[in-house]
Protein backbone atom coordinates (compact mmCIF):
# COMPACT_ATOMS: atom_id res chain seq x y z
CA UNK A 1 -164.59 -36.53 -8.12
CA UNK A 2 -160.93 -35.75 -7.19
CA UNK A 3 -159.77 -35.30 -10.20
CA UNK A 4 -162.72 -32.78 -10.98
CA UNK A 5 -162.17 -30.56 -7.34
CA UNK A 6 -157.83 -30.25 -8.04
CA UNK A 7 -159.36 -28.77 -10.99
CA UNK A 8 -161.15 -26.61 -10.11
CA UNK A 9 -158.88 -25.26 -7.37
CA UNK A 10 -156.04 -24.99 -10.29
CA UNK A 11 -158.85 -22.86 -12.25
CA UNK A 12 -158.88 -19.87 -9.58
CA UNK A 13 -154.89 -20.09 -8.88
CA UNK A 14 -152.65 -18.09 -11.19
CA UNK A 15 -150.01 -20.07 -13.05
CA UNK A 16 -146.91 -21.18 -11.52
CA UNK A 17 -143.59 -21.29 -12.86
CA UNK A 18 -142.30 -24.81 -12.34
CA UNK A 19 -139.41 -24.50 -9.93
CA UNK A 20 -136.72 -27.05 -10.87
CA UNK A 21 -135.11 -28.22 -7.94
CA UNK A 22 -137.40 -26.51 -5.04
CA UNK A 23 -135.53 -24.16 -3.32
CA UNK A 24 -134.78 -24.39 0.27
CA UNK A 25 -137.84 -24.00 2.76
CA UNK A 26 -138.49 -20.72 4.52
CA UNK A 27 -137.86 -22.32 7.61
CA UNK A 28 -134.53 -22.27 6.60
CA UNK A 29 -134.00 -18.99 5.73
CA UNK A 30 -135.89 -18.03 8.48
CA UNK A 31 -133.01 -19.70 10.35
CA UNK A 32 -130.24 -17.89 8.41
CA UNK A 33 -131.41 -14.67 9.33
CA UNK A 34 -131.76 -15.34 12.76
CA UNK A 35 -127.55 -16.47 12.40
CA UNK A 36 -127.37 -13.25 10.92
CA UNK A 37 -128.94 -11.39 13.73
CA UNK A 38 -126.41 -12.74 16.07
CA UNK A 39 -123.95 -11.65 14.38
CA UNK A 40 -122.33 -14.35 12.22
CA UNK A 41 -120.94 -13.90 8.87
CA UNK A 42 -123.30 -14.72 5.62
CA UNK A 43 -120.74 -18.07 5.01
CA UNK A 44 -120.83 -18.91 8.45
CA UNK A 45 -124.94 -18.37 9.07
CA UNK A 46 -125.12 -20.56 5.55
CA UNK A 47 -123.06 -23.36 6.77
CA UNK A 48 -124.85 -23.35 10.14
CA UNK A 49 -128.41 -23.85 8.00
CA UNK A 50 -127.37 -26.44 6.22
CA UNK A 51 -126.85 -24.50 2.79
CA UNK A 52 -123.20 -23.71 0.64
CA UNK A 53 -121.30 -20.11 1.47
CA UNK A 54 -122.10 -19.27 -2.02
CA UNK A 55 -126.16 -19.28 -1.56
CA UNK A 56 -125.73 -17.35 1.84
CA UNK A 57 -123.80 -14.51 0.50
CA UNK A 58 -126.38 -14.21 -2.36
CA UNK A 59 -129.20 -14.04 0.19
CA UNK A 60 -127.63 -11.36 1.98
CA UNK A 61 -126.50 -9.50 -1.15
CA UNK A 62 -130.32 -9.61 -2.27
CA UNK A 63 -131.99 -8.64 0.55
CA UNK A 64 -129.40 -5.57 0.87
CA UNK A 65 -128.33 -6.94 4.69
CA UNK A 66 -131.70 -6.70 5.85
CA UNK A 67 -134.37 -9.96 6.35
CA UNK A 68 -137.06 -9.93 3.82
CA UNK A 69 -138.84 -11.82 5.78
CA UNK A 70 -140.54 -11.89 9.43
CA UNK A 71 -138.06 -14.22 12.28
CA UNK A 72 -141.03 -15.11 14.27
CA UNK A 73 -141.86 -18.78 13.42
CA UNK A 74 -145.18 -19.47 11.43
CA UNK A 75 -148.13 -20.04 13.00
CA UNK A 76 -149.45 -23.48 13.89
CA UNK A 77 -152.48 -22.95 11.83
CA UNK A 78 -150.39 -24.02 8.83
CA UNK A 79 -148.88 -27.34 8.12
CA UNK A 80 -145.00 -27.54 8.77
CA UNK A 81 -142.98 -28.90 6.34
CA UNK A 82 -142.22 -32.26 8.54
CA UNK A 83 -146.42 -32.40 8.85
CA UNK A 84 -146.26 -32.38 4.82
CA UNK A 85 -143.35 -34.91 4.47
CA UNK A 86 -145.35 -37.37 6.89
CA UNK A 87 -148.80 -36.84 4.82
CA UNK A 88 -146.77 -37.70 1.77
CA UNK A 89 -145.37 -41.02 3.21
CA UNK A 90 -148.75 -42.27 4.53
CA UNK A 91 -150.27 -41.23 1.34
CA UNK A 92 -148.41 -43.47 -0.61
CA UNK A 93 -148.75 -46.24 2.03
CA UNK A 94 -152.42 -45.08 0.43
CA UNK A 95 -153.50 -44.94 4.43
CA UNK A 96 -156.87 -42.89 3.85
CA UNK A 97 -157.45 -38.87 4.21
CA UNK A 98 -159.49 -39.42 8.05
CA UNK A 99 -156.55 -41.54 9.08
CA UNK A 100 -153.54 -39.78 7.94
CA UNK A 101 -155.87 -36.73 9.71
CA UNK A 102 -155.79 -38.37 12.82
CA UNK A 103 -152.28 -39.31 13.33
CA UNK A 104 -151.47 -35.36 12.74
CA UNK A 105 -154.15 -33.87 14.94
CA UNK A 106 -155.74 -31.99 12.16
CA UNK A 107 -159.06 -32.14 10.21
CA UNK A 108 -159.76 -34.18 7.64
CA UNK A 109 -160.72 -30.84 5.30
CA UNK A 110 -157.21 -29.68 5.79
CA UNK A 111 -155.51 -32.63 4.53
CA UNK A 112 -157.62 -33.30 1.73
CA UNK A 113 -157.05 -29.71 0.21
CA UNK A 114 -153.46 -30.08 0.79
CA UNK A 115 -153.40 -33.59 -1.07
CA UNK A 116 -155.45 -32.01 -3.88
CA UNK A 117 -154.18 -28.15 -4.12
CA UNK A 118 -150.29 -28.76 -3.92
CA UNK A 119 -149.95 -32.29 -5.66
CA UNK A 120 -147.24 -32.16 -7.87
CA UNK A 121 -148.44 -32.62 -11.77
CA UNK A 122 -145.03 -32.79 -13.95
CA UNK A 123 -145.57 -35.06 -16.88
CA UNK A 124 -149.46 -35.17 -16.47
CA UNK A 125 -150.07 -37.31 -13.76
CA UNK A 126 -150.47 -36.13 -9.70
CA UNK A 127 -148.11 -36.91 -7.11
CA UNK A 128 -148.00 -36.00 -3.78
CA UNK A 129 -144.57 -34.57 -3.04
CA UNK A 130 -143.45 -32.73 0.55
CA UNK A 131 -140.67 -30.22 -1.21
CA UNK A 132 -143.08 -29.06 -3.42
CA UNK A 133 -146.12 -29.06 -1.91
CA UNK A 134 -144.43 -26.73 0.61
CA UNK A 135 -142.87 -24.53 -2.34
CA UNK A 136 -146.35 -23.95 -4.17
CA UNK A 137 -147.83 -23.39 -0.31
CA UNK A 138 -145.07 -20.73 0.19
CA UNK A 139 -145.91 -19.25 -3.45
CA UNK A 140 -149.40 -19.32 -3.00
CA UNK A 141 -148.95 -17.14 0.90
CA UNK A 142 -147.25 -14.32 -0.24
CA UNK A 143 -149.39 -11.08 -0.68
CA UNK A 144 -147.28 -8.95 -3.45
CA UNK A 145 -148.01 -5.07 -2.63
CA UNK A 146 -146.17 -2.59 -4.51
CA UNK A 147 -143.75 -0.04 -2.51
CA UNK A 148 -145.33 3.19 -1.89
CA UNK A 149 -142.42 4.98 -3.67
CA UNK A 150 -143.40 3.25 -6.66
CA UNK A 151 -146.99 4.36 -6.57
CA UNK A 152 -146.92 8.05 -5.32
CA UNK A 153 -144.73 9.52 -7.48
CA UNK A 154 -144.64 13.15 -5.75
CA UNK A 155 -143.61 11.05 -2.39
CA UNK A 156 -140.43 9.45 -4.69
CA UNK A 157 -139.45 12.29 -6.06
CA UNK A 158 -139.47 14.61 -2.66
CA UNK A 159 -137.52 11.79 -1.28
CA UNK A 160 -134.65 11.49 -4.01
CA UNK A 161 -134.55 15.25 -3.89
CA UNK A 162 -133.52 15.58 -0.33
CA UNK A 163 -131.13 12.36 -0.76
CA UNK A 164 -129.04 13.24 -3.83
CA UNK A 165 -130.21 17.03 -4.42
CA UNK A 166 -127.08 19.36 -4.84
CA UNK A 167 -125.28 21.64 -2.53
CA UNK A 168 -126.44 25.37 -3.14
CA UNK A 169 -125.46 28.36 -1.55
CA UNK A 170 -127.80 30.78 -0.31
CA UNK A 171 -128.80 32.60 -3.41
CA UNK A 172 -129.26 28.83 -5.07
CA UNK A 173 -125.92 28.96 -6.89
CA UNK A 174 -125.09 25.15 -7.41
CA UNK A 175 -121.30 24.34 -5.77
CA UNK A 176 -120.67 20.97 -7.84
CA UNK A 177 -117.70 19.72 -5.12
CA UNK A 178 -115.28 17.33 -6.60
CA UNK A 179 -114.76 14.88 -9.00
CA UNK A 180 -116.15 11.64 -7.27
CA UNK A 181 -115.09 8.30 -8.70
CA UNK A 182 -117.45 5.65 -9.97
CA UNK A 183 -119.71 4.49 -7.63
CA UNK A 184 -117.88 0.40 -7.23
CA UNK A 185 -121.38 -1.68 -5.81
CA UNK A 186 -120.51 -3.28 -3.20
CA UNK A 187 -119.24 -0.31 -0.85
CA UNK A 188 -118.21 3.26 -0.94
CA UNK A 189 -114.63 4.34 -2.09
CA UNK A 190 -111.98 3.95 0.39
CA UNK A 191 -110.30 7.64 1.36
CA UNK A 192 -111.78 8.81 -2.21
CA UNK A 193 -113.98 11.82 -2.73
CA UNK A 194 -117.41 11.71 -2.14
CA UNK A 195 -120.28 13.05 -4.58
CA UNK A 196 -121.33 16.22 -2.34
CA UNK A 197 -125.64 15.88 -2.29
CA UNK A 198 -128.16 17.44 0.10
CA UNK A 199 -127.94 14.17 2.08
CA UNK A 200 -130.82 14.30 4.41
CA UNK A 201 -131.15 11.14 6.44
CA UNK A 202 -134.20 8.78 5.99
CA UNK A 203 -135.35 9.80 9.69
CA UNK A 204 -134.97 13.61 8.40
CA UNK A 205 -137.00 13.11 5.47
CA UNK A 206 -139.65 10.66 7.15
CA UNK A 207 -140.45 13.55 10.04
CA UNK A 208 -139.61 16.78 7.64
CA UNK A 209 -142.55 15.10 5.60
CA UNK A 210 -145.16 16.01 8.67
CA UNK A 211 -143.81 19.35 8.79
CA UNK A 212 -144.09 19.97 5.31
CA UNK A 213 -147.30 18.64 4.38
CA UNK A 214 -149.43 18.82 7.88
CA UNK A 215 -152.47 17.88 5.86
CA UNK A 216 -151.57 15.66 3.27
CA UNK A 217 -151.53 11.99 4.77
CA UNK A 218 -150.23 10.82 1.32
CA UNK A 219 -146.92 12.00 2.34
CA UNK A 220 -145.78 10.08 4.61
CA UNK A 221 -143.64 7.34 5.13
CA UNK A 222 -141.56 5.61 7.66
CA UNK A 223 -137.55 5.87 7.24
CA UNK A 224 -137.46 2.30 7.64
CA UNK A 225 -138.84 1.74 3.85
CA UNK A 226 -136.90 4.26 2.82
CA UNK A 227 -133.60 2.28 3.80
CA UNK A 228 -135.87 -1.06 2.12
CA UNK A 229 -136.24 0.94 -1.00
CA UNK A 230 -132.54 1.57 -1.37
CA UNK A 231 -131.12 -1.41 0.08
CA UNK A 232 -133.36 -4.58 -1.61
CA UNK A 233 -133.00 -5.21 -5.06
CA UNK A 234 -136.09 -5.35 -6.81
CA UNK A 235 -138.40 -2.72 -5.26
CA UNK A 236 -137.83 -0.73 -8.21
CA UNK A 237 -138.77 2.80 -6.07
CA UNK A 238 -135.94 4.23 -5.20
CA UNK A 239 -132.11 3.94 -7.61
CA UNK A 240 -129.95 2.06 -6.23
CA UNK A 241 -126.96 4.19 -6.53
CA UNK A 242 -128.72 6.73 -4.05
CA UNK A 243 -127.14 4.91 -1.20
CA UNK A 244 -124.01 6.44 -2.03
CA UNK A 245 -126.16 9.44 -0.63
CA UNK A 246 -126.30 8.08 2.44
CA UNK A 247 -124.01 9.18 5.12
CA UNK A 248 -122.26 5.59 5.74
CA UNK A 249 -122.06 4.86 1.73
CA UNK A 250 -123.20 1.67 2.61
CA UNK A 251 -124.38 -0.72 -0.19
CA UNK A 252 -125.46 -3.40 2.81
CA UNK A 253 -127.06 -2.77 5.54
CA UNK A 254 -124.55 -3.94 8.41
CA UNK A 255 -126.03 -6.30 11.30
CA UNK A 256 -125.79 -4.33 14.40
CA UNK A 257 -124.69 -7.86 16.66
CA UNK A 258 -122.33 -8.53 13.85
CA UNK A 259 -120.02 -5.15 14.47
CA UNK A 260 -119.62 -6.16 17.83
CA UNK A 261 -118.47 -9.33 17.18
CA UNK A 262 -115.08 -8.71 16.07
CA UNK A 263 -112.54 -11.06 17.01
CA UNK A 264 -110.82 -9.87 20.39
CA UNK A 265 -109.19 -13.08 21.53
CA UNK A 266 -106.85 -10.91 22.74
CA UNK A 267 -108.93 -9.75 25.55
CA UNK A 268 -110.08 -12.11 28.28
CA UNK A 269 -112.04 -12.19 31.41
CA UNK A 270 -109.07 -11.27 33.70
CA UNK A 271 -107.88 -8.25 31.94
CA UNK A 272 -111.60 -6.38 31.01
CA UNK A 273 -111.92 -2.71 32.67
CA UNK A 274 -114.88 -3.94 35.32
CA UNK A 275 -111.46 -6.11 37.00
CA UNK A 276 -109.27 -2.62 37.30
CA UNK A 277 -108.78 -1.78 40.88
CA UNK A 278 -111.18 0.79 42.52
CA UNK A 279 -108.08 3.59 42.89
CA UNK A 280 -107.99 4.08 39.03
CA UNK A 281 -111.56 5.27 39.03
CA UNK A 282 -111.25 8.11 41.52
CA UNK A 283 -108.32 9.56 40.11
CA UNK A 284 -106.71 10.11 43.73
CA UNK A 285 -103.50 7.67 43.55
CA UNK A 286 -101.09 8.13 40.70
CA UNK A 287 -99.71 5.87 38.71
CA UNK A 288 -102.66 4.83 36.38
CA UNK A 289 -102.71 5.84 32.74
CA UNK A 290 -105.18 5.81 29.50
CA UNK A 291 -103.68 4.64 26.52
CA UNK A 292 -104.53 4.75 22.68
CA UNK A 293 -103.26 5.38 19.18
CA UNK A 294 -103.50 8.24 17.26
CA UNK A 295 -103.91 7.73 13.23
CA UNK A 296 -103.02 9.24 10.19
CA UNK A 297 -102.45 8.56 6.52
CA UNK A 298 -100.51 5.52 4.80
CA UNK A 299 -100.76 3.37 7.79
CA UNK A 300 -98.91 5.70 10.33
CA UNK A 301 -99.36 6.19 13.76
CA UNK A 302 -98.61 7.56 16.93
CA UNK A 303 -99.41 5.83 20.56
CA UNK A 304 -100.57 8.60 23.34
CA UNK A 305 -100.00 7.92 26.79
CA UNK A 306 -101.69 9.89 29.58
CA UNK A 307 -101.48 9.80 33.26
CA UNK A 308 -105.29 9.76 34.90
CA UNK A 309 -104.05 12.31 37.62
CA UNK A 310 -101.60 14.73 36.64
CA UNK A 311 -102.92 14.80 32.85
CA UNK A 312 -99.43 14.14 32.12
CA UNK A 313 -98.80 12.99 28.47
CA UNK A 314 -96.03 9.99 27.00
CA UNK A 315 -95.86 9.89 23.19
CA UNK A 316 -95.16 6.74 21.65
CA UNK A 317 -92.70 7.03 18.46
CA UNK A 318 -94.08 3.86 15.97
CA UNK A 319 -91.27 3.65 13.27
CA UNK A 320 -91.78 1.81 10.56
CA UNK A 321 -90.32 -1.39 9.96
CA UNK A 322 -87.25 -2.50 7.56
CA UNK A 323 -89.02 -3.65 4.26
CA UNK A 324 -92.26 -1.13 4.30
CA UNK A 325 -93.55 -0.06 0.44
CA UNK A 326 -90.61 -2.24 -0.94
CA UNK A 327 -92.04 -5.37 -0.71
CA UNK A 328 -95.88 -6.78 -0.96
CA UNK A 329 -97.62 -7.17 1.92
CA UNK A 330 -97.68 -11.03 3.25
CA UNK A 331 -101.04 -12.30 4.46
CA UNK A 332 -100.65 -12.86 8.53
CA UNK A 333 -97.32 -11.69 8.25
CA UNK A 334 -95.48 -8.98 10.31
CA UNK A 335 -96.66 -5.44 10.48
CA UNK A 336 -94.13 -3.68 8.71
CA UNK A 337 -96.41 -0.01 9.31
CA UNK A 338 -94.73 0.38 12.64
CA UNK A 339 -97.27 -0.58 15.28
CA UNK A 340 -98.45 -4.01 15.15
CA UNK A 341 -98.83 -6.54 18.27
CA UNK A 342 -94.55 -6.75 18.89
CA UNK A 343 -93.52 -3.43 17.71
CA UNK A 344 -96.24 -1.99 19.88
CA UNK A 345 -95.29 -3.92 22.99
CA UNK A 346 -91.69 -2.83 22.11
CA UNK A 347 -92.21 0.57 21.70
CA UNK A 348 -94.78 1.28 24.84
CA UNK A 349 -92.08 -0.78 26.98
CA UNK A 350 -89.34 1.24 26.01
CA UNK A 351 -91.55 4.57 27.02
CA UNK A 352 -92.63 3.42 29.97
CA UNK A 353 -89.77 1.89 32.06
CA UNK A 354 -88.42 5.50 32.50
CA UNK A 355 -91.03 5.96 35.54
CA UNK A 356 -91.04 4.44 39.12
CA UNK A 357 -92.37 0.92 39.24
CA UNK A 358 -95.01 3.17 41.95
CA UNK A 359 -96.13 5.53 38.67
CA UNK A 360 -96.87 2.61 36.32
CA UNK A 361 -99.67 0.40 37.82
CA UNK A 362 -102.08 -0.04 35.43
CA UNK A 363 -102.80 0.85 31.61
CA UNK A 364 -106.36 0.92 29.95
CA UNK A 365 -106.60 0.76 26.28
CA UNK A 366 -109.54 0.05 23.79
CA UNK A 367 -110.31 -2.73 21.81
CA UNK A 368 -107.70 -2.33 19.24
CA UNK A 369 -105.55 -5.37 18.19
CA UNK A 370 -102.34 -3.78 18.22
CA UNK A 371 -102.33 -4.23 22.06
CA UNK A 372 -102.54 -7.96 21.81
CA UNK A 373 -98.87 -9.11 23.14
CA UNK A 374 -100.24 -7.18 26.77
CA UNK A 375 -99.52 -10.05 28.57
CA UNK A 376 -95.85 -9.47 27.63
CA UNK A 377 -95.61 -6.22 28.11
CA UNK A 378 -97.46 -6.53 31.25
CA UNK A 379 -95.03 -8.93 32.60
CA UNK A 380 -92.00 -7.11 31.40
CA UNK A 381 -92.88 -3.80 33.08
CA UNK A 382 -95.03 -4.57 35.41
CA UNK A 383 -97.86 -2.64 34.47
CA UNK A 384 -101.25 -4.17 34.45
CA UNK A 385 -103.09 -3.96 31.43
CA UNK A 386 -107.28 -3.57 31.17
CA UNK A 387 -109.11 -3.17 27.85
CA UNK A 388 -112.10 -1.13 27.70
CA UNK A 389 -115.52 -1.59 27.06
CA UNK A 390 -115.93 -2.16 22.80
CA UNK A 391 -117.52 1.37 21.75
CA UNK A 392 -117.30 2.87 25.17
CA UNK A 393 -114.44 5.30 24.70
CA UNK A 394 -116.36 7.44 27.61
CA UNK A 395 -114.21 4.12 29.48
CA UNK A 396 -110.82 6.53 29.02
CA UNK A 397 -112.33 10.04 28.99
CA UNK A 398 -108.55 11.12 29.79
CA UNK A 399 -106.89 9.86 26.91
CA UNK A 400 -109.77 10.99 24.68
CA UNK A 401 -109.40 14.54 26.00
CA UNK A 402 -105.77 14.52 25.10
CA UNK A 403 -105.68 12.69 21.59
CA UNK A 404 -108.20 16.05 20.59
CA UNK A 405 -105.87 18.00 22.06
CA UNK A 406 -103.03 16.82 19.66
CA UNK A 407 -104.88 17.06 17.04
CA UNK A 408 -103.72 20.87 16.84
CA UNK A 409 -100.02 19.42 15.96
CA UNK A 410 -101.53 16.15 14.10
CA UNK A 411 -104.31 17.06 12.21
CA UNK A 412 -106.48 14.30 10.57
CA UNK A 413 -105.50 13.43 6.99
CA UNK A 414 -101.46 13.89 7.44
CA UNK A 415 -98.92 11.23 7.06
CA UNK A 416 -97.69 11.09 10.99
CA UNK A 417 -94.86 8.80 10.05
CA UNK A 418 -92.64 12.55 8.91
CA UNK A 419 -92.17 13.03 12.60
CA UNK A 420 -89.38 11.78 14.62
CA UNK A 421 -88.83 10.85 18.43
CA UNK A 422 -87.30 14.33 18.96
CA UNK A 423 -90.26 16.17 17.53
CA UNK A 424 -92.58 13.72 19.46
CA UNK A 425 -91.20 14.50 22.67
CA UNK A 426 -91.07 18.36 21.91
CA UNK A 427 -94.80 18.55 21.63
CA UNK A 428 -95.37 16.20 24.54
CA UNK A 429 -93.16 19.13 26.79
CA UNK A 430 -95.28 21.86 25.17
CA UNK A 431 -98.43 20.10 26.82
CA UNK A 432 -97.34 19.18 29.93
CA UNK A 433 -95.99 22.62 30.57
CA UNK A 434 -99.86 24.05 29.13
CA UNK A 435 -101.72 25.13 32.39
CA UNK A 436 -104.62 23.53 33.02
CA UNK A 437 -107.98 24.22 34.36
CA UNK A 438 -108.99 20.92 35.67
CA UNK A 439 -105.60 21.24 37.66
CA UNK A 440 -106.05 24.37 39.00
CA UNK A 441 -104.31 26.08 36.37
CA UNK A 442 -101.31 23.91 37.35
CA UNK A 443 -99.37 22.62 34.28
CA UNK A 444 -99.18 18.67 34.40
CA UNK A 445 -95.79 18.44 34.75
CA UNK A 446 -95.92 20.51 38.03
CA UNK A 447 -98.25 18.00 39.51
CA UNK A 448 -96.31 15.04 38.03
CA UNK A 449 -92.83 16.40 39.56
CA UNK A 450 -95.38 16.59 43.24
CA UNK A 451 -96.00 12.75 42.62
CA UNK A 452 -92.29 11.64 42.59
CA UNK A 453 -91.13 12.25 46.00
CA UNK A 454 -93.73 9.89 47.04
CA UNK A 455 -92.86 7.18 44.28
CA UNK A 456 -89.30 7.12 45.35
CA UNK A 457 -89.18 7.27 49.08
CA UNK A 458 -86.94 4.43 50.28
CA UNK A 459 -87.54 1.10 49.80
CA UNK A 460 -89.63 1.47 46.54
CA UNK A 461 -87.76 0.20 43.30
CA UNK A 462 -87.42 2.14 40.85
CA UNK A 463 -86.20 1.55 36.99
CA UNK A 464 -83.68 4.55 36.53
């Protein structure tokens, strides 16, 4: 009678493709992703599941960065995979069906379809096994449904147009742009030219569709499956070169948790912006300043330095070091480009020691590593350093102000490392001596000069 109901339940299942080694349960990937979510690596969200590097980076790759499957835990209606693994020990204790139903807390029914509709049957004869009763449980649950890109075909190919359709002028005169390399897989080319395309958004296409077509609820879809159809291998909808189209040239999605979880061991508790004193908010007491780097081509660089209440500006000259483009670069080995952690700390020392102790209290930069010997520099002028906020650069609204302002002499795109100390300091005396609204149409070096009387009254040291 057994024999003849696993029968018949095999008669209404389509075939399945014998799996080998099962792989692992979807508990565990369900797991992975979660590590994922919080931001660790694919090797390190692998390792923490129990699975090699290898396997985790291939998940990832796959599933284009994003989870392919729901991170809510299954429902208790269905057996678990530790409620399958103790079914197949009492079962070949041969403790009976209402028993082994018992012990678990479920029906009898329940365990009697499991014994008979995921039995293992490899070399003719059935055997209860837990790994792959919960493989053909997991093949059996999933609901294949084609992507509607595949299956509306005047919905694909509005949506490729607006992704990778040309650049026209107005009287529809194609402009072809440059030369773009080969589009390399994983990511797009670094400082390379770019393939020029319409390059609507997803979220632009999904709500241009409702303008479009008002009455045609065909044509419509979320932006969400849009980013599915070019990120997942295997939809088959959308190319997958299109996400070269995209403005980020992405081929991964990128976790949002894992981009802010950098490494900044650098920064600690003591030294974030929410500990910097009350006066270097308001802007009324001098001496506070906003600090950041400017960057241009071939790994050059120049640091900006800006006082919060006169607007007055420092410029930082970052030489390169004695070896740079003559020898290979050495893994965790000095930063020969001119501002790494010691060079940096060098450089902002010398610049700053020039002032009274009284106009050099406290220095916020961002995030960046090149700041990380502040506890140095901090003790060797006596400035305090904060770090902002990651992604908050609203944190140092005064440096921000001024590194678009230098823009004018540095654009983006140049090699800053042509320009010496001299020609540094000559466009840091053309801004200071620019009047400025926000002063009153006082020039920062005006209100600077007002602020030094008070900085060296008797009895304050200074560092001339």
């Amino acid at each position: 009678m057994l024999r003849r109901q696993a029968d018949a339940d095999r008669a209404v299942r389509q075939p399945m493709r014998s799996p080998g080694r099962p792989p692992p349960r979807r508990e565990v990937e369900r797991a992975f992703w979660v590590q994922i979510a919080d931001g660790l690596t694919s090797e390190d969200a692998a390792v923490a599941v129990g699975v090699s590097a290898p396997v985790g980076t291939r998940w990832f790759r796959h599933a284009g960065g994003m989870p392919p499957l729901d991170l809510a835990p299954a429902a208790g209606r269905y057996l678990c995979f530790a409620e399958r693994e103790e079914i197949a020990l009492l079962h070949v204790q041969n403790v009976g069906v209402r028993e082994i139903a018992r012990r678990l807390g479920r029906d009898p029914g329940t365990v009697s379809r499991e014994l008979r509709r995921n039995a293992a049957t490899r070399a003719g004869e059935v055997e209860y096994r837990a790994s792959v009763a919960q493989w053909k449980a997991e093949s059996a649950a999933k609901r294949p449904k084609q992507a509607k890109l595949v299956t509306n075909t005047a919905l694909r190919d509005y949506v490729q147009q607006r992704l990778e359709g040309s650049v026209s002028l107005p009287d529809r005169t194609v402009v072809q742009g440059p030369d773009a390399p080969r589009w390399k897989g994983r990511n797009k080319p670094h400082r390379e030219d770019r393939r020029w395309v319409t390059g609507w958004s997803p979220e632009q296409i999904s709500h241009r569709l409702k303008v479009d077509f008002p009455d045609d609820g065909a044509m419509r879809i979320s932006h969400e499956a849009i980013y599915q159809s070019l990120f997942i291998q295997g939809r088959g909808a959308l190319k997958r070169e299109l996400v070269t189209c995209l403005r980020t040239g992405r081929a991964l999605r990128k976790p949002r948790r894992r981009s802010r979880n950098k490494p900044q061991g650098h920064v600690t508790d003591d030294v974030v912006i929410s500990e910097r004193p009350a006066e270097a908010a308001d802007r009324a007491v001098p001496g506070h300043w906003e600090g950041d780097l400017i960057i241009g081509t071939h790994q050059s660089a120049i640091g900006t330095l800006v006082e919060r209440k006169s607007r007055s500006v420092l410029l930082v000259h970052l030489p390169r070091l004695a070896g740079y483009g003559q020898q290979p670069r050495v893994k965790n080995g000095p930063a020969l480009a001119g501002h790494g952690a010691t060079a940096m700390a060098d450089a902002l020392t010398r610049a700053i020691t020039d002032l009274p102790q009284q106009l050099r209290k406290t220095l916020t930069w961002d995030r960046g590593k090149e700041l990380a010997e502040h506890a140095r520099f901090a003790f060797e002028t006596g400035t305090t350093v904060f770090f902002a906020d990651p992604h908050s650069p609203w944190q140092r609204p005064t440096n921000e102000n001024t590194n678009g302002l230098l823009r004018q002499y540095f654009p983006k795109g140049t090699d800053l490392s042509r320009w010496g100390a001299d020609d540094l300091a000559a466009v840091a005396y053309t801004l200071n001596n620019r009047p400025r609204k926000v002063l009153n149409w006082k020039t920062p070096a005006e209100v600077f000069t007002e602020q030094l009387p008070s900085a060296q009254e008797p009895g304050v040291a200074t560092t001339d």
